[in-house]
Protein backbone atom coordinates (compact mmCIF):
# COMPACT_ATOMS: atom_id res chain seq x y z
CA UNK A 1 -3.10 -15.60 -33.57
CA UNK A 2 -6.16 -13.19 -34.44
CA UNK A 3 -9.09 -13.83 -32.74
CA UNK A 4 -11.97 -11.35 -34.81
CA UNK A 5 -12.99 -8.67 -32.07
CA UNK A 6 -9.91 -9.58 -29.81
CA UNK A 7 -6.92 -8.37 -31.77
CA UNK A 8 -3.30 -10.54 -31.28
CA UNK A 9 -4.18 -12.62 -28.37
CA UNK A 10 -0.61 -13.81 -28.37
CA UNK A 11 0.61 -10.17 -28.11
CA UNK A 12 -1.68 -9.88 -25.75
CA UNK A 13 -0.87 -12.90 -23.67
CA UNK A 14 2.78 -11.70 -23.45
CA UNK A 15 1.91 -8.02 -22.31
CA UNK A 16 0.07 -9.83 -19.82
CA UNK A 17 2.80 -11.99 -18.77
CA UNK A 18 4.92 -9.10 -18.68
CA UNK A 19 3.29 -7.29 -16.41
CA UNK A 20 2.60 -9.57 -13.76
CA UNK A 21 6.66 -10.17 -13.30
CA UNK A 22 6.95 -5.98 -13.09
CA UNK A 23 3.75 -6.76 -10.26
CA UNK A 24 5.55 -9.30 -8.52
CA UNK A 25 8.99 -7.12 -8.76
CA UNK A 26 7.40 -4.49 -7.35
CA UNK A 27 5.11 -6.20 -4.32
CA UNK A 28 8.63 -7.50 -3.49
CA UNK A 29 10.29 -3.95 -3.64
CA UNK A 30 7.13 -2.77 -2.20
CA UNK A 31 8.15 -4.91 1.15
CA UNK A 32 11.27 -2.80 1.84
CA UNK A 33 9.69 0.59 2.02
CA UNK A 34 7.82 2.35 4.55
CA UNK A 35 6.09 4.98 5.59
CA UNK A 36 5.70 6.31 8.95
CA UNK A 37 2.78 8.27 10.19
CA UNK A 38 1.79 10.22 13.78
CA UNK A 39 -0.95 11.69 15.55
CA UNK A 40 -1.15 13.60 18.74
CA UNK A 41 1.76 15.86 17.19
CA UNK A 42 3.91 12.96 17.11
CA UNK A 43 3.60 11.03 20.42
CA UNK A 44 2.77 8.40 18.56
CA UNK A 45 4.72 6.86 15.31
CA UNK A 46 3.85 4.11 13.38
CA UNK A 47 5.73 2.80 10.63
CA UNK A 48 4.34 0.59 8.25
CA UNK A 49 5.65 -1.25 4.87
CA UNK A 50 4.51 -1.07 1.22
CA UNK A 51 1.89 -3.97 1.80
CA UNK A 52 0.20 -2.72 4.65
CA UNK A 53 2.05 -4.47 7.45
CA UNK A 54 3.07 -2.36 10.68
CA UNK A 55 6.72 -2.99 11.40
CA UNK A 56 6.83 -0.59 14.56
CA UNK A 57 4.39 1.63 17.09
CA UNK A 58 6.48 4.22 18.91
CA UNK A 59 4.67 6.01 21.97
CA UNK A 60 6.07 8.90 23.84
CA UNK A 61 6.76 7.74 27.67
CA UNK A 62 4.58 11.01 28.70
CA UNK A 63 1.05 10.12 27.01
CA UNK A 64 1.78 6.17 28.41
CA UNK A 65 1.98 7.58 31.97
CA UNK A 66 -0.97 9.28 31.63
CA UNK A 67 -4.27 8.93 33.48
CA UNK A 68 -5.88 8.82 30.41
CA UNK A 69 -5.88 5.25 28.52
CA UNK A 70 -9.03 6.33 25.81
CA UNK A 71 -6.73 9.56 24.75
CA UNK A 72 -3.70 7.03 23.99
CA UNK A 73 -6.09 4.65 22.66
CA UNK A 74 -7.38 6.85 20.17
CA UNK A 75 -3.91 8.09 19.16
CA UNK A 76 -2.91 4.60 18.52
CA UNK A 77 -5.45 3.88 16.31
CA UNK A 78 -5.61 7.37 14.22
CA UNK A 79 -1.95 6.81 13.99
CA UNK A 80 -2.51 3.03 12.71
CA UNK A 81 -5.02 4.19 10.13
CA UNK A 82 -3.34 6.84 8.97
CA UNK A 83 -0.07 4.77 8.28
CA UNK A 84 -2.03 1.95 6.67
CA UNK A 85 -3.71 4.91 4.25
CA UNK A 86 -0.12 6.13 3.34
CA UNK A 87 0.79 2.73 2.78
CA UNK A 88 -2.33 2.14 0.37
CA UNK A 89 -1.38 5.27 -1.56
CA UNK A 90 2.72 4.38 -2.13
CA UNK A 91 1.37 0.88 -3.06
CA UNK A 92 -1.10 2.25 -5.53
CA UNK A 93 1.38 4.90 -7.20
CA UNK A 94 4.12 2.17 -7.39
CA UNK A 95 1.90 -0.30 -9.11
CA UNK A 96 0.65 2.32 -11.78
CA UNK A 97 4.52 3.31 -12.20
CA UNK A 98 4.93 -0.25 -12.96
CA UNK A 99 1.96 -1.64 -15.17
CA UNK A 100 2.21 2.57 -17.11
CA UNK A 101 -1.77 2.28 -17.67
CA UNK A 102 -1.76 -1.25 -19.12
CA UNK A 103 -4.44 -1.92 -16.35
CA UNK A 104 -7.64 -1.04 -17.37
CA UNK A 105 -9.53 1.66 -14.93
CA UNK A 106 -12.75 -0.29 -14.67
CA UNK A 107 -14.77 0.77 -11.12
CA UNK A 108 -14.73 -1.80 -8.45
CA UNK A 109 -12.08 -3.64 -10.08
CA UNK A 110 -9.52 -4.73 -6.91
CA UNK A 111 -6.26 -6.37 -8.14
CA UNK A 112 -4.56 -8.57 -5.13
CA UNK A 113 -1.38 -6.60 -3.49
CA UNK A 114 -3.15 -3.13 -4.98
């Protein structure tokens, strides 16, 4: 069916279709890989899935038996943020591996599971 000014909305309809089942592959395939960042040279390791969800915090014994709770405190959390950032980023590149530039670049546009 041509719509004037919208081309072959059936066509259209399909591609559409077509790519939210690659989406939906993917957020699935997204759930069984992680990434795993660290801060204070590695005494702490978090690991977190495709979708943003921390699976596991790893501290070294050393920096919990120090004196200092604020130092492992902010270790924790620059380790958190950085493995939720890493996360963002494998999510992102295996979503635009998936849709191959059907989705349109428009600023502020935010897809769920992106």
């Amino acid at each position: 069916m041509n719509i004037p000014g919208f081309g072959d909305m059936q066509g259209m309809l399909q591609k559409m279709q077509e790519m939210q089942q690659k989406i939906a592959r993917v957020q699935q395939e997204l759930e069984q890989q992680t990434v795993t960042a660290e801060s204070g040279g590695g005494m702490v390791k978090v690991t977190a899935d495709g979708r943003q969800k921390i699976l596991q915090i790893k501290i070294e014994r050393d920096v919990m038996n120090a004196e200092d709770g604020d130092m492992l405190e902010d270790l924790i959390v620059a380790a958190v943020n950085k493995a939720i950032s890493d996360s963002q980023a494998l999510s992102q590149a295996e979503m635009a591996k998936a849709t191959s530039g059907l989705l349109p670049n428009i600023p502020g546009l935010k897809l769920p599971g992106f």
